[in-house]
Protein backbone atom coordinates (compact mmCIF):
# COMPACT_ATOMS: atom_id res chain seq x y z
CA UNK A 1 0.00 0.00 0.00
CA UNK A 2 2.94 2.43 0.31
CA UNK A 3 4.02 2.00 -2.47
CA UNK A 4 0.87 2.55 -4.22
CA UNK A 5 0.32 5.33 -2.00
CA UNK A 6 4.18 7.36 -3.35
CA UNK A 7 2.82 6.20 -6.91
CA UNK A 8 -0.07 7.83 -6.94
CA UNK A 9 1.44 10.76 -5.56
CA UNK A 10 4.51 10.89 -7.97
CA UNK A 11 1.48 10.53 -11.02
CA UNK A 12 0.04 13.42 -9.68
CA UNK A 13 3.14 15.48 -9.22
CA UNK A 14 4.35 14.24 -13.15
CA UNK A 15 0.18 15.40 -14.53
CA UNK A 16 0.69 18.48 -12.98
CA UNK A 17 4.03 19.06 -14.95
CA UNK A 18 2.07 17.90 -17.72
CA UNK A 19 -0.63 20.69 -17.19
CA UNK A 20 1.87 23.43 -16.97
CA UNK A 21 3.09 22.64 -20.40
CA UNK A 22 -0.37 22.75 -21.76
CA UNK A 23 -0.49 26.02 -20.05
CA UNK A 24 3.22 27.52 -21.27
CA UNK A 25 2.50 26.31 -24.74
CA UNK A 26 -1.41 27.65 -24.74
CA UNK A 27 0.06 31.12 -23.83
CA UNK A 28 2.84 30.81 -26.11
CA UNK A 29 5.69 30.72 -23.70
CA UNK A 30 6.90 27.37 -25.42
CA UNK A 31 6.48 27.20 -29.24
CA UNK A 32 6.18 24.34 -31.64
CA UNK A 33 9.93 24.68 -32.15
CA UNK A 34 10.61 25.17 -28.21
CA UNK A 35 9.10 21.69 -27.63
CA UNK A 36 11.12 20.27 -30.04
CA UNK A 37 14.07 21.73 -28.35
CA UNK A 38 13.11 20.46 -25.42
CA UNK A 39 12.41 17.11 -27.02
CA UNK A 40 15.61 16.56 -27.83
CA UNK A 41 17.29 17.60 -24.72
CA UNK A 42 15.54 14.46 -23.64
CA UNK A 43 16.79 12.32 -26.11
CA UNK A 44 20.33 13.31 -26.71
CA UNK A 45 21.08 14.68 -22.48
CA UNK A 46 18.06 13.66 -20.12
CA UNK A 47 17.48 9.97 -20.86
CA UNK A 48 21.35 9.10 -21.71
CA UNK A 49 22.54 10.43 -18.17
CA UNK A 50 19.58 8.45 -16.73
CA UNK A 51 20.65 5.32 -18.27
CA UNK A 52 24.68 5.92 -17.61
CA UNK A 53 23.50 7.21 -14.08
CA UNK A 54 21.45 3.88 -12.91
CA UNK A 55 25.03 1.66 -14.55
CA UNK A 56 26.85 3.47 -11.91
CA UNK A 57 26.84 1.11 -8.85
CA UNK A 58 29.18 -1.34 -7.44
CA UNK A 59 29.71 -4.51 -9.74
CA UNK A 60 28.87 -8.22 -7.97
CA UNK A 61 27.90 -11.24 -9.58
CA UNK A 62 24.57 -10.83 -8.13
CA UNK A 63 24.09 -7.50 -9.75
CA UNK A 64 24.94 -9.04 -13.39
CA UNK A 65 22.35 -12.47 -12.49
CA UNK A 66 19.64 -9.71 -12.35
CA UNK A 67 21.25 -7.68 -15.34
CA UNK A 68 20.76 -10.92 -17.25
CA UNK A 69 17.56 -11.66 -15.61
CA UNK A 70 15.91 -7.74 -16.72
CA UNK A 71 17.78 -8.02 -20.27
CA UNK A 72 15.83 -11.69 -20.97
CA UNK A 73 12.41 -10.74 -19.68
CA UNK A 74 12.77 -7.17 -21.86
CA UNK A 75 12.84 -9.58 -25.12
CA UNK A 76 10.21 -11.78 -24.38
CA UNK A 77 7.92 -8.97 -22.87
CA UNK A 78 8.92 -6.86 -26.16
CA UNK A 79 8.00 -8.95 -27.92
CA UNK A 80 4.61 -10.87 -26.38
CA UNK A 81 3.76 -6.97 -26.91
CA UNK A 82 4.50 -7.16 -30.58
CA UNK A 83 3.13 -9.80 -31.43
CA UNK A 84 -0.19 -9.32 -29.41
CA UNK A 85 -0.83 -5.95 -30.81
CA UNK A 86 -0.56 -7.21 -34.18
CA UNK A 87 -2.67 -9.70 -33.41
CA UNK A 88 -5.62 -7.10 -32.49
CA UNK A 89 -4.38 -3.99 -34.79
CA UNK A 90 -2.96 -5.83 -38.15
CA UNK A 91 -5.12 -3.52 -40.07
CA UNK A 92 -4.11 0.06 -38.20
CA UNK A 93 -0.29 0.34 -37.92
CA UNK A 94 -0.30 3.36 -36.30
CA UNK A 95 -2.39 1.68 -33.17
CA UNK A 96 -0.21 -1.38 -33.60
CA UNK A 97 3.19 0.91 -32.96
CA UNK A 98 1.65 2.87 -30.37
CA UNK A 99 0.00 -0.60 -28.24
CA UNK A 100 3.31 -2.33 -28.90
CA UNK A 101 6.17 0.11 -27.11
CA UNK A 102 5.12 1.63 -23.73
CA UNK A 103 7.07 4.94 -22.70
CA UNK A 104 9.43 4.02 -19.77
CA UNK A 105 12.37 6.36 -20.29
CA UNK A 106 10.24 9.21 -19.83
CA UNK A 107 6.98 8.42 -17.97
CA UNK A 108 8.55 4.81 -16.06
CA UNK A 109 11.75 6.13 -15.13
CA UNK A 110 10.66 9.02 -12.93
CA UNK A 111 8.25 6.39 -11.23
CA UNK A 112 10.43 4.01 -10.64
CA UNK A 113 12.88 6.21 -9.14
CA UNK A 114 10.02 7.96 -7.08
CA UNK A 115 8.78 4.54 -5.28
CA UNK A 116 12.06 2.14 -5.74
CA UNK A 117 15.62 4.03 -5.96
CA UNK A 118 17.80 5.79 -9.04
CA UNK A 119 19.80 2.12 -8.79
CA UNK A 120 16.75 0.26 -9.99
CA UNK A 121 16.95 1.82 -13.13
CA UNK A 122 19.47 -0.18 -13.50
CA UNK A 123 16.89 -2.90 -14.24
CA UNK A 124 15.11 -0.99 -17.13
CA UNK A 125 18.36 -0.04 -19.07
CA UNK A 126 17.70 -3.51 -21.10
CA UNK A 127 14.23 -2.66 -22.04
CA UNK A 128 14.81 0.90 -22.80
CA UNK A 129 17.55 -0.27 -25.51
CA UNK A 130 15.32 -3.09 -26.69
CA UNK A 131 12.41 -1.15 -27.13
CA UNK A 132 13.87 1.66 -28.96
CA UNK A 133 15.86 -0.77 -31.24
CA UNK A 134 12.05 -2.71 -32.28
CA UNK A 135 10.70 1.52 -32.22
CA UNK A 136 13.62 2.09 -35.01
CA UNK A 137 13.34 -1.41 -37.06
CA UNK A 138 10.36 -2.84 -36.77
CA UNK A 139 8.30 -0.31 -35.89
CA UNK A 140 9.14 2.26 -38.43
CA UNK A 141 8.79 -0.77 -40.94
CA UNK A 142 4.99 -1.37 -39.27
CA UNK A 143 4.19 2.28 -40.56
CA UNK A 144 5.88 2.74 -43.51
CA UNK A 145 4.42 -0.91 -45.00
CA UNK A 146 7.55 -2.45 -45.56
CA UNK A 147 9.96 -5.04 -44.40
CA UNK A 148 11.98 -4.83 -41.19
CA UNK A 149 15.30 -3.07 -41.87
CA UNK A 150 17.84 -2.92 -40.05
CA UNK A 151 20.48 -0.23 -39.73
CA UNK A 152 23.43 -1.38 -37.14
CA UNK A 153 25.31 1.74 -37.59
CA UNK A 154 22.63 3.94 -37.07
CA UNK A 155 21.16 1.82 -33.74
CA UNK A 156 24.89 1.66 -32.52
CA UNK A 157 25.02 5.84 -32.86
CA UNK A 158 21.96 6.20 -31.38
CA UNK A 159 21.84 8.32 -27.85
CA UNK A 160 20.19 5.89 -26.05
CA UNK A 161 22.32 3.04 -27.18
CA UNK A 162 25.46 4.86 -26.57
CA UNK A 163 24.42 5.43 -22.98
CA UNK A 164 23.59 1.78 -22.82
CA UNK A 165 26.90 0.94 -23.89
CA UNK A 166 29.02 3.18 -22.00
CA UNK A 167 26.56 2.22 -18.95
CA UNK A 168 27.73 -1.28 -19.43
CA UNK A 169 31.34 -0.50 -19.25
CA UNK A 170 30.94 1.66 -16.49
CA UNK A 171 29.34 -1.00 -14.22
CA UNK A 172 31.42 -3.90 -15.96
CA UNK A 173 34.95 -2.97 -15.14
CA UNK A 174 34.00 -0.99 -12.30
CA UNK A 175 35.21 2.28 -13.48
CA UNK A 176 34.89 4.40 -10.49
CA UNK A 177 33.10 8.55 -11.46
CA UNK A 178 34.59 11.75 -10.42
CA UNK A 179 31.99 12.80 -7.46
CA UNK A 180 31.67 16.37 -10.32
CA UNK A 181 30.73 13.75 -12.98
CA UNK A 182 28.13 12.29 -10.55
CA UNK A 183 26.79 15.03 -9.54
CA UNK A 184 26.75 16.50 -13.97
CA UNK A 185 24.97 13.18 -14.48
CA UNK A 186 22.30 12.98 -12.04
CA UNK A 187 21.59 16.45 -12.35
CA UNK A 188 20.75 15.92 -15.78
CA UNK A 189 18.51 13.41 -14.90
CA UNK A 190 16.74 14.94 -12.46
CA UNK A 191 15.55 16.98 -15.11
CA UNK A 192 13.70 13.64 -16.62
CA UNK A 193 10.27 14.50 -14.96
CA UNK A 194 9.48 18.08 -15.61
CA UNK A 195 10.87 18.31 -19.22
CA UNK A 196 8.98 15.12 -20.58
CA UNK A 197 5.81 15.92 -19.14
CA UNK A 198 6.12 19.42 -20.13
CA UNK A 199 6.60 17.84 -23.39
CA UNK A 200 3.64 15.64 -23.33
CA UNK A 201 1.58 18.44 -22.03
CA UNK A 202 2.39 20.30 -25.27
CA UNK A 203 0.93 17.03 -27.44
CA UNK A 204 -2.17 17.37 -25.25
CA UNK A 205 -2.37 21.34 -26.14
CA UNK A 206 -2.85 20.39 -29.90
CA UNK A 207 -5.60 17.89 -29.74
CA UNK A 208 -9.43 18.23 -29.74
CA UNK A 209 -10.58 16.53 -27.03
CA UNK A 210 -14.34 16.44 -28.68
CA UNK A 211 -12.83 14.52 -31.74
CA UNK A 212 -10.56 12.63 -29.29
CA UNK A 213 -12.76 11.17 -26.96
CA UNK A 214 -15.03 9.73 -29.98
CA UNK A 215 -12.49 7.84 -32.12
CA UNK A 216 -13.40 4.64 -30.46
CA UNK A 217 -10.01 3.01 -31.51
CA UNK A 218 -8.25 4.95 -28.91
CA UNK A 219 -9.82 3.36 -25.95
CA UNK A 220 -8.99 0.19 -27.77
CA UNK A 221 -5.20 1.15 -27.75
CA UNK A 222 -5.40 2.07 -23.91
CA UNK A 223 -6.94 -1.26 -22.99
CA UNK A 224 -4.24 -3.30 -24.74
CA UNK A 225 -1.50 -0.90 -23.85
CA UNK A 226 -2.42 -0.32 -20.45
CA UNK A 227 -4.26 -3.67 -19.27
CA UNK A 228 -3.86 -6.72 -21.52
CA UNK A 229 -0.19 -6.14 -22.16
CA UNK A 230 0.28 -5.21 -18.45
CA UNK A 231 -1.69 -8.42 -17.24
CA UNK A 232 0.74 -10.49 -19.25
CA UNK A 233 3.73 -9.20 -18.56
CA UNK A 234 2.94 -9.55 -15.37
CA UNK A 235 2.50 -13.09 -15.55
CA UNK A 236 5.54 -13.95 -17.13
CA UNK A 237 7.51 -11.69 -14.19
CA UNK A 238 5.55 -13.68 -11.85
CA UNK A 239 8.36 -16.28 -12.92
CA UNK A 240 10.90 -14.24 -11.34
CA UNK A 241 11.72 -15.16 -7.27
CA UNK A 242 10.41 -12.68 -4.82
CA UNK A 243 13.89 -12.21 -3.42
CA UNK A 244 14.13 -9.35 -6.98
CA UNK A 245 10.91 -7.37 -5.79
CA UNK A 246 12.93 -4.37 -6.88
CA UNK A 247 13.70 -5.81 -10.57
CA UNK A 248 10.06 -7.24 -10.71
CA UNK A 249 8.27 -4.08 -10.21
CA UNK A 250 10.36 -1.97 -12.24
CA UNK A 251 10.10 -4.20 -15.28
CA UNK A 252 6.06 -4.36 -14.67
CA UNK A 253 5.78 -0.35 -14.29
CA UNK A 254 8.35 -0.47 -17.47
CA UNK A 255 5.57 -2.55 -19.35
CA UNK A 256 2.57 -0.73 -17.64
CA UNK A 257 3.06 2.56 -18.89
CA UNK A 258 1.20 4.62 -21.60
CA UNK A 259 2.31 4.39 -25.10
CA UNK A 260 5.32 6.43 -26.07
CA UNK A 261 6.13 9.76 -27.69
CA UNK A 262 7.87 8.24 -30.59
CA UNK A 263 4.70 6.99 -32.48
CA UNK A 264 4.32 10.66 -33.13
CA UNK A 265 6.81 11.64 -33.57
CA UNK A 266 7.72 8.92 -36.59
CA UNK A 267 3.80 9.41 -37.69
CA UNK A 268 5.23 13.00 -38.75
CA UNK A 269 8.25 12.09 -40.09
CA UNK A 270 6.98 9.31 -42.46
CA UNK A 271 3.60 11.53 -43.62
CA UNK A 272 1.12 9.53 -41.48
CA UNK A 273 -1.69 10.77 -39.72
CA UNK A 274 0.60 12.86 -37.02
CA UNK A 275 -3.07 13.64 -34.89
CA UNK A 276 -4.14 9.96 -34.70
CA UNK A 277 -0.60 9.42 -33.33
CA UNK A 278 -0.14 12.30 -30.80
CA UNK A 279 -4.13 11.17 -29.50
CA UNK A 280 -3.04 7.47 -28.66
CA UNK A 281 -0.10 9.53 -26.37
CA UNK A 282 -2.42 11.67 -24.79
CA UNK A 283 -5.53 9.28 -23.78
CA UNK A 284 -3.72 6.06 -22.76
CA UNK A 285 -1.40 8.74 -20.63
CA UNK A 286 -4.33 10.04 -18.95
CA UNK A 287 -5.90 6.81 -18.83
CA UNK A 288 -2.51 5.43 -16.86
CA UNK A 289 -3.54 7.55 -14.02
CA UNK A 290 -5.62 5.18 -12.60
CA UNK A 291 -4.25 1.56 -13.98
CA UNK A 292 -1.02 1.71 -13.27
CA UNK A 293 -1.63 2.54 -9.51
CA UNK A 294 -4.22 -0.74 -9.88
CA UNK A 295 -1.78 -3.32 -11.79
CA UNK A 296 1.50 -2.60 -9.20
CA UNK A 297 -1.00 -2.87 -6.19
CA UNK A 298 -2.85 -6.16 -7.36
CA UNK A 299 0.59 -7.47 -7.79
CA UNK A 300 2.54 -6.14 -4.85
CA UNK A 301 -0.42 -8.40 -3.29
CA UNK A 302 -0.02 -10.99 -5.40
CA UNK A 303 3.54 -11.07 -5.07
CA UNK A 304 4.10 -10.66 -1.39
């Protein structure tokens, strides 16, 4: 119950970021160019120093059991999402991209910290890379109609990977981090929560929520990405002993949250409908107000 208790609490701190950037960008303060400023801030600062700061903990072999542990269920929950999305949406690829990859770098990561500690992002570094390698391949593909592509080069010089990487080392050989670098990184990613739901609050400044609330498709995509894909990812953690309650909840609030930013912001860059996109963002976010708080209590029970 506590920890539904800080959840709810650290949702309602991260919505009220999210109604300030309605606000800012409403009055103009932040333009459509400003929020893609501050969009990638996120990408290329925020979430790296995130990733690099939860590698930065002592190395023991127990550490790398659960590294190996997180890194294996991120595939299989991946792709269970996938598949089961395609399943349901093989007709609408902009619903299947958005049901398939949740947003945990910038909605799970701030919750996790919130209710767990900055070291248990340690645990969602796997997924994070996973999911925005399958975003980049076969996502992108999903949209654009055509076969899965993929582009090592341009994965391997991608932010996030790079912090993944470098991450990896870090932890790995055990490099010890200037206490000025620390405190560079994890001021950067303290700035995780405001900017990205800043961010989303811009997305929700540019829909109509009288045309959003009856496309009935987009309280299909917030049951699968916010229930049904929840409800079986959290079977297959179930797997996982109870002696990793930290790695166990982070990887179910990982697949728990709403669907991520990206589906817009491909949508726009490969001509599809950029509105549909940015509305699956918005409702299953505000929709995740109330089931992520249900899915971590039901299994902190569950679990205990």
């Amino acid at each position: 119950m506590e920890i539904t208790l800080l959840l709810i609490k650290r949702l309602a701190v991260m919505f009220i970021f999210m109604g300030i950037g309605t606000l800012l960008f409403k009055k103009k303060y932040i333009s459509e160019e400003g929020s893609k400023t501050l969009a990638n801030i996120l990408i290329r600062l925020v979430l790296p120093c995130v990733i690099i700061n939860g590698f930065i903990t002592e190395r023991t072999a127990e550490k790398f059991k659960m590294f190996l542990i997180s890194f294996a269920m991120a595939v299989v929950l991946l792709t269970l999402s996938v598949l089961v999305s395609r399943f349901v949406f093989k007709k609408d690829p902009i619903a299947h991209f958005a049901s398939s990859f949740s947003n945990p770098g910038f909605f799970g990561i701030p919750l996790i910290m919130a209710i767990l500690s900055g070291e248990a992002v340690f645990y969602v570094a796997p997924f994070i890379a996973c999911l925005n390698i399958g975003q980049w391949t076969y996502g992108v593909a999903q949209l654009k109609g055509e076969k899965v592509k993929v582009n090592v080069k341009n994965i391997l010089l991608s932010p996030f990977m790079i912090a993944f990487i470098l991450g990896l080392v870090i932890f790995s050989l055990n490099i010890p981090i200037p206490g000025i670098c620390k405190d560079v990184i994890s001021g950067a990613a303290g700035l995780n929560t405001p900017i990205s739901m800043m961010v989303s609050g811009v997305y929700l400044a540019k829909v109509d929520p009288k045309k959003m609330i009856k496309r009935m498709s987009l309280y299909g995509v917030s049951a699968l990405r916010l229930i049904l894909i929840p409800v079986i990812s959290a079977l297959i953690i179930s797997l996982v002993p109870n002696a990793y309650m930290d790695l166990k909840l982070s990887i179910l609030i990982a697949s728990a949250c709403p669907v991520g930013s990206n589906v817009a912001v491909y949508a726009q860059l490969h001509g599809k409908d950029y509105a549909y996109a940015v509305e699956t963002v918005v409702m299953s976010t505000i929709f995740s107000v109330v089931t992520i708080p249900v899915i971590i209590a039901v299994m902190q029970m569950l679990w205990q």
